[in-house]
PDB file of N, CA and C in Angstrom:
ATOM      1  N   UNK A   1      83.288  48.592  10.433  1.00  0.00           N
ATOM      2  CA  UNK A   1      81.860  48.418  10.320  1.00  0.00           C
ATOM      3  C   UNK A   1      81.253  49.440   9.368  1.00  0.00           C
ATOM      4  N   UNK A   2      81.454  50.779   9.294  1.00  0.00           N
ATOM      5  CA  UNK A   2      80.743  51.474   8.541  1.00  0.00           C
ATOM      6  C   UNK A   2      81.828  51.264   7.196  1.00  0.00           C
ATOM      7  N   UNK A   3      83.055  50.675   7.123  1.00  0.00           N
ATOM      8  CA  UNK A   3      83.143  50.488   5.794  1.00  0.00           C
ATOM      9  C   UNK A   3      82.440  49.469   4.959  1.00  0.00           C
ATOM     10  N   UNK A   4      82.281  48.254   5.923  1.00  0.00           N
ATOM     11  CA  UNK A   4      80.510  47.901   4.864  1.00  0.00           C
ATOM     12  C   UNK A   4      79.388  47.956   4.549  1.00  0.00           C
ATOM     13  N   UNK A   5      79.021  48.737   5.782  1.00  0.00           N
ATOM     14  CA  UNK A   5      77.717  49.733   5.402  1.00  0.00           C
ATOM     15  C   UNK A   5      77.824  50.296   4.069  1.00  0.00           C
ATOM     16  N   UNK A   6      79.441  51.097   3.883  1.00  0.00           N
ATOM     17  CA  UNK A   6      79.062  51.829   2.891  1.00  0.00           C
ATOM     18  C   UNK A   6      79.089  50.616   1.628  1.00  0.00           C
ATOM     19  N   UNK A   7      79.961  49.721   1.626  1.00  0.00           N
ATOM     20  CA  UNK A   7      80.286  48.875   0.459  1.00  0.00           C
ATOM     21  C   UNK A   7      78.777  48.555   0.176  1.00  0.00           C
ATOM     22  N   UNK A   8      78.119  47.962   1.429  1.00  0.00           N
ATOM     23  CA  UNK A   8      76.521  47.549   1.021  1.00  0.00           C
ATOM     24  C   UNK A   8      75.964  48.630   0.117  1.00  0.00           C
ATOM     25  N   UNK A   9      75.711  49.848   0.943  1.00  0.00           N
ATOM     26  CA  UNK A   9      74.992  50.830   0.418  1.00  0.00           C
ATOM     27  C   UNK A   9      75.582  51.153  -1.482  1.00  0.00           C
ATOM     28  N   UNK A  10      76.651  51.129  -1.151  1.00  0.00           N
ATOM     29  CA  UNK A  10      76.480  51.103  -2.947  1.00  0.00           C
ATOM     30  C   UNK A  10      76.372  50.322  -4.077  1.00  0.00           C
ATOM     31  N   UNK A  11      76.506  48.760  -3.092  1.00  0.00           N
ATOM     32  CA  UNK A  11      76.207  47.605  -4.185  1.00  0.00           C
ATOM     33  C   UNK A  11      74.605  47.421  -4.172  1.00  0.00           C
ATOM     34  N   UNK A  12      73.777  48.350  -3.292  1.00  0.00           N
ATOM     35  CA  UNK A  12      72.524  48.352  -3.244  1.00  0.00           C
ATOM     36  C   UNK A  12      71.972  49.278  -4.264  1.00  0.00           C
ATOM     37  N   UNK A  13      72.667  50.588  -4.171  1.00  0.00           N
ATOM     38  CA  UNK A  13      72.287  51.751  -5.367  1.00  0.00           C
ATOM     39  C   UNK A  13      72.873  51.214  -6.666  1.00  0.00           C
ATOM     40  N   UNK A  14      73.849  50.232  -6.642  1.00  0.00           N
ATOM     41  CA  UNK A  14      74.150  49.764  -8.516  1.00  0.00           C
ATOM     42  C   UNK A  14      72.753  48.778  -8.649  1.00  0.00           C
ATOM     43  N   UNK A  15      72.421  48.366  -7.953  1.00  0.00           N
ATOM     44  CA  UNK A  15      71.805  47.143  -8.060  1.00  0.00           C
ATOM     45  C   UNK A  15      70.161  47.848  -8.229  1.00  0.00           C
ATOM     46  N   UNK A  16      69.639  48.987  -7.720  1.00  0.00           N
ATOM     47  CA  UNK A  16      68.686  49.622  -7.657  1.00  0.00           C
ATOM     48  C   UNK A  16      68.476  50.127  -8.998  1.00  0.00           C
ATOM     49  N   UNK A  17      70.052  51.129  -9.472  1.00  0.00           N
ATOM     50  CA  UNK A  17      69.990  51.429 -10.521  1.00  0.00           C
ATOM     51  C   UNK A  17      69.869  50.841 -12.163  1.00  0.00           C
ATOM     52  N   UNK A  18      70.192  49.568 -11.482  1.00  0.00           N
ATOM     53  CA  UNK A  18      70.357  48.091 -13.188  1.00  0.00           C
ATOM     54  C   UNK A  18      68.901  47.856 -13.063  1.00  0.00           C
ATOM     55  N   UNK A  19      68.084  47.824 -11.722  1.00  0.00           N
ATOM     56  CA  UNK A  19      66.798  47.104 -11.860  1.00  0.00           C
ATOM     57  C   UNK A  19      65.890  48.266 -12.562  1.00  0.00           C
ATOM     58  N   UNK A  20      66.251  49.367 -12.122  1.00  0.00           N
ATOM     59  CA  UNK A  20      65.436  50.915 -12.904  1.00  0.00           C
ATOM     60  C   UNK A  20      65.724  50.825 -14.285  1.00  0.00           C
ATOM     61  N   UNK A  21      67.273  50.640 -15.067  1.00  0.00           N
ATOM     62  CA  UNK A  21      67.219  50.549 -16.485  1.00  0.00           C
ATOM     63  C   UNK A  21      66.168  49.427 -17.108  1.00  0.00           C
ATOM     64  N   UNK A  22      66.511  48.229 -16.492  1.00  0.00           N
ATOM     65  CA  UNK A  22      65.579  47.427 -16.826  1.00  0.00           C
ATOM     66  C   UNK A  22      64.375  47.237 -17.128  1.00  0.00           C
ATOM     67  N   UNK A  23      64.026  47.992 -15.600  1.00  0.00           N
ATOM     68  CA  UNK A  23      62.149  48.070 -15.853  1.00  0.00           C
ATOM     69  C   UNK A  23      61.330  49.346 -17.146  1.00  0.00           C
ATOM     70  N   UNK A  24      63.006  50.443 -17.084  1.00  0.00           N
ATOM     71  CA  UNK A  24      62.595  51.384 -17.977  1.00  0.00           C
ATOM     72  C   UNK A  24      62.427  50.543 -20.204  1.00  0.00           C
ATOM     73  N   UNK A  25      63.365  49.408 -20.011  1.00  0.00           N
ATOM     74  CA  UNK A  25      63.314  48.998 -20.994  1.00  0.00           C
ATOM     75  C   UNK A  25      62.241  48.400 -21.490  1.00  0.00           C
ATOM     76  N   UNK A  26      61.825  47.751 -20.197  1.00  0.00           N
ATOM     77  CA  UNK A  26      61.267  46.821 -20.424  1.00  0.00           C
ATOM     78  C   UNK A  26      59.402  47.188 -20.823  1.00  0.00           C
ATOM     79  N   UNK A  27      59.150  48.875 -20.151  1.00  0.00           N
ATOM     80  CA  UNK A  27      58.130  49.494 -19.533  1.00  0.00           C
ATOM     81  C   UNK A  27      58.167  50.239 -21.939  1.00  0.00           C
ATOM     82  N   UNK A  28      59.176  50.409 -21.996  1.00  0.00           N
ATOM     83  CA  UNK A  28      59.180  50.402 -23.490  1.00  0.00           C
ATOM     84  C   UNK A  28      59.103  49.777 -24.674  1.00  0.00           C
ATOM     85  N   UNK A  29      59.070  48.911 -24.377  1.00  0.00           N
ATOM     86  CA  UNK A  29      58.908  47.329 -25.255  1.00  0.00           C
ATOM     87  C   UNK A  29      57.509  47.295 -25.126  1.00  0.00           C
ATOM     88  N   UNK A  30      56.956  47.390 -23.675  1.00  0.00           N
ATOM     89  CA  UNK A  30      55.663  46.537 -23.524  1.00  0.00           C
ATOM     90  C   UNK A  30      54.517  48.123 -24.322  1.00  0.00           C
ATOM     91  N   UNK A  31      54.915  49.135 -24.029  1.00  0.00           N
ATOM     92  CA  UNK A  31      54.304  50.181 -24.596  1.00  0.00           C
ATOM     93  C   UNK A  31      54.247  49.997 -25.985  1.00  0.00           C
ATOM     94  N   UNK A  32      55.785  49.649 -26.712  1.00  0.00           N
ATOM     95  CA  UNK A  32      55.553  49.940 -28.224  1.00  0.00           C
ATOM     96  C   UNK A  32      54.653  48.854 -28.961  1.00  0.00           C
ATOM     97  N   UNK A  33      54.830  47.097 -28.132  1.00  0.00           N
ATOM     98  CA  UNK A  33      53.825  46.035 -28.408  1.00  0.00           C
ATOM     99  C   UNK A  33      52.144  46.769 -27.996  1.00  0.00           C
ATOM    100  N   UNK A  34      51.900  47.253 -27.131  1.00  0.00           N
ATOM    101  CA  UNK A  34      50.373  47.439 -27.137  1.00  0.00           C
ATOM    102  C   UNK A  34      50.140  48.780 -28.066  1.00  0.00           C
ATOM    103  N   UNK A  35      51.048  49.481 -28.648  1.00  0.00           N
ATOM    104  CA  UNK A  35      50.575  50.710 -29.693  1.00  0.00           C
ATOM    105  C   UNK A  35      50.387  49.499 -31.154  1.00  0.00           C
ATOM    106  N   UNK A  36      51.431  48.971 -31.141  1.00  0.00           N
ATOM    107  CA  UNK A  36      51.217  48.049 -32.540  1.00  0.00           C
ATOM    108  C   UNK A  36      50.386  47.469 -32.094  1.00  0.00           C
ATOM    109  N   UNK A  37      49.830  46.419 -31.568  1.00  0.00           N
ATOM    110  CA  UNK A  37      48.578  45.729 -31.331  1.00  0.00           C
ATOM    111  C   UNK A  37      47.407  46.481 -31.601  1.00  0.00           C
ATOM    112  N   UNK A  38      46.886  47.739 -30.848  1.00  0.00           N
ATOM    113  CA  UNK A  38      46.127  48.343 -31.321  1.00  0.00           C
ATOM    114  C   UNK A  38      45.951  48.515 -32.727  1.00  0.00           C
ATOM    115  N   UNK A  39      46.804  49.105 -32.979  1.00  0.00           N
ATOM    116  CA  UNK A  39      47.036  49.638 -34.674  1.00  0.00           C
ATOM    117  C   UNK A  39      46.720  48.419 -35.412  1.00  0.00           C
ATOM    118  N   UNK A  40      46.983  47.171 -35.272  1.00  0.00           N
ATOM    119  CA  UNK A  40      46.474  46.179 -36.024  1.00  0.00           C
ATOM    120  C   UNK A  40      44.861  45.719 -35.702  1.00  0.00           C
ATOM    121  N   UNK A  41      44.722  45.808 -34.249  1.00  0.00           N
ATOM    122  CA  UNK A  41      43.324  45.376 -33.793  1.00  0.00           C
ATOM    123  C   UNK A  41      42.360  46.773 -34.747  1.00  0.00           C
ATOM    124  N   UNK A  42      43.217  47.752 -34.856  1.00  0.00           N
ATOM    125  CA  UNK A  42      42.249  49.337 -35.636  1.00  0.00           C
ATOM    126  C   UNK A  42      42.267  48.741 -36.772  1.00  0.00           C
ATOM    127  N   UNK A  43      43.265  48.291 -37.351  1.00  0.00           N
ATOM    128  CA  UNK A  43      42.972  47.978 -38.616  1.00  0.00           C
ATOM    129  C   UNK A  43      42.481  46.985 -39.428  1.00  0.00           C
ATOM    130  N   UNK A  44      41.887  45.942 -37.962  1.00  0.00           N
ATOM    131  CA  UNK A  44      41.315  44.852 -38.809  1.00  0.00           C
ATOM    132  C   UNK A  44      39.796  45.450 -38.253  1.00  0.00           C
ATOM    133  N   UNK A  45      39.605  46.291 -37.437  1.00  0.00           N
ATOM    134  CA  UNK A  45      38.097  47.085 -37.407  1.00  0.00           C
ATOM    135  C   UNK A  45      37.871  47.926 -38.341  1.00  0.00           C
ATOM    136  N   UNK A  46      38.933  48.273 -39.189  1.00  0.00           N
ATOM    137  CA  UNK A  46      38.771  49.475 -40.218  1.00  0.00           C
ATOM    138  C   UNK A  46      38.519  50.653 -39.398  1.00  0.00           C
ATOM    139  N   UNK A  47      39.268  51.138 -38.100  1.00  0.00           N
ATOM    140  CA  UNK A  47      38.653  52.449 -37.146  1.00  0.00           C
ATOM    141  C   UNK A  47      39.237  53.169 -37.190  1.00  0.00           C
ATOM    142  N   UNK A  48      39.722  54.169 -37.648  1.00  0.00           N
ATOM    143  CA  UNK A  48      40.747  55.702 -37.950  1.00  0.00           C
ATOM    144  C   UNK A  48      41.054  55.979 -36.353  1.00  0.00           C
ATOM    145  N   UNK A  49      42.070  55.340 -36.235  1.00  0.00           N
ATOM    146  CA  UNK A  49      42.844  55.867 -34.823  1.00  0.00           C
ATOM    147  C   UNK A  49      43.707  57.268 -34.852  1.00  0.00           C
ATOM    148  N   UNK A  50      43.731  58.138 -36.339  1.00  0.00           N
ATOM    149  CA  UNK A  50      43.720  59.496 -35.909  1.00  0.00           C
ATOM    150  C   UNK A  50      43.005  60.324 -35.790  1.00  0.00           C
ATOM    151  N   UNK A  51      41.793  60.048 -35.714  1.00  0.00           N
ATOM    152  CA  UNK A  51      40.384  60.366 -35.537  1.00  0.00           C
ATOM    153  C   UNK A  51      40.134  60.443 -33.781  1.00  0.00           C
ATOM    154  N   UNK A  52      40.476  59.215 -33.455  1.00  0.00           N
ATOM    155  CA  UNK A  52      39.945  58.803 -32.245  1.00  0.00           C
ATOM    156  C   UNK A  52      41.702  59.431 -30.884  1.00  0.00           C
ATOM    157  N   UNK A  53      40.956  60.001 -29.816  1.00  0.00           N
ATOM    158  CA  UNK A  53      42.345  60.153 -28.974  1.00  0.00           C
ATOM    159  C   UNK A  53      42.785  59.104 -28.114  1.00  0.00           C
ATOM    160  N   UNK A  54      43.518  58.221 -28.539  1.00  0.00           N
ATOM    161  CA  UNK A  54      44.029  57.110 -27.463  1.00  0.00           C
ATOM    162  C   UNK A  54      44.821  57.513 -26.579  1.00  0.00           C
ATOM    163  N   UNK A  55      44.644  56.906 -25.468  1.00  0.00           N
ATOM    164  CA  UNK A  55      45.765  57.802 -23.889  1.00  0.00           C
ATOM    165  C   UNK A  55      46.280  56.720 -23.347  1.00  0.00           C
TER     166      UNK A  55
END
């Protein structure tokens, strides 16, 4: 019995850990699309976004 506890417990931490790379990829993609979006939405306003501090 506790040898599938443990088998669970670590097909739970691989499985925890693939969903964390993922969301980290994915949490980077969606960041670098809304910096370019901006940068185009700035530049069809003509607005100096190194002027301005975006957060």
């Amino acid at each position: 019995m506790t040898k599938n506890t443990h088998h669970d417990a670590n097909r739970r931490n691989r499985l925890l850990a693939s969903a964390h790379e993922e969301m980290v990829k994915f949490e980077r993609k969606e960041n670098e699309f809304r910096k370019k979006d901006r940068e185009e939405r700035a530049a069809e306003l003509r607005l100096p976004l190194d002027e301005i501090k975006v957060h």
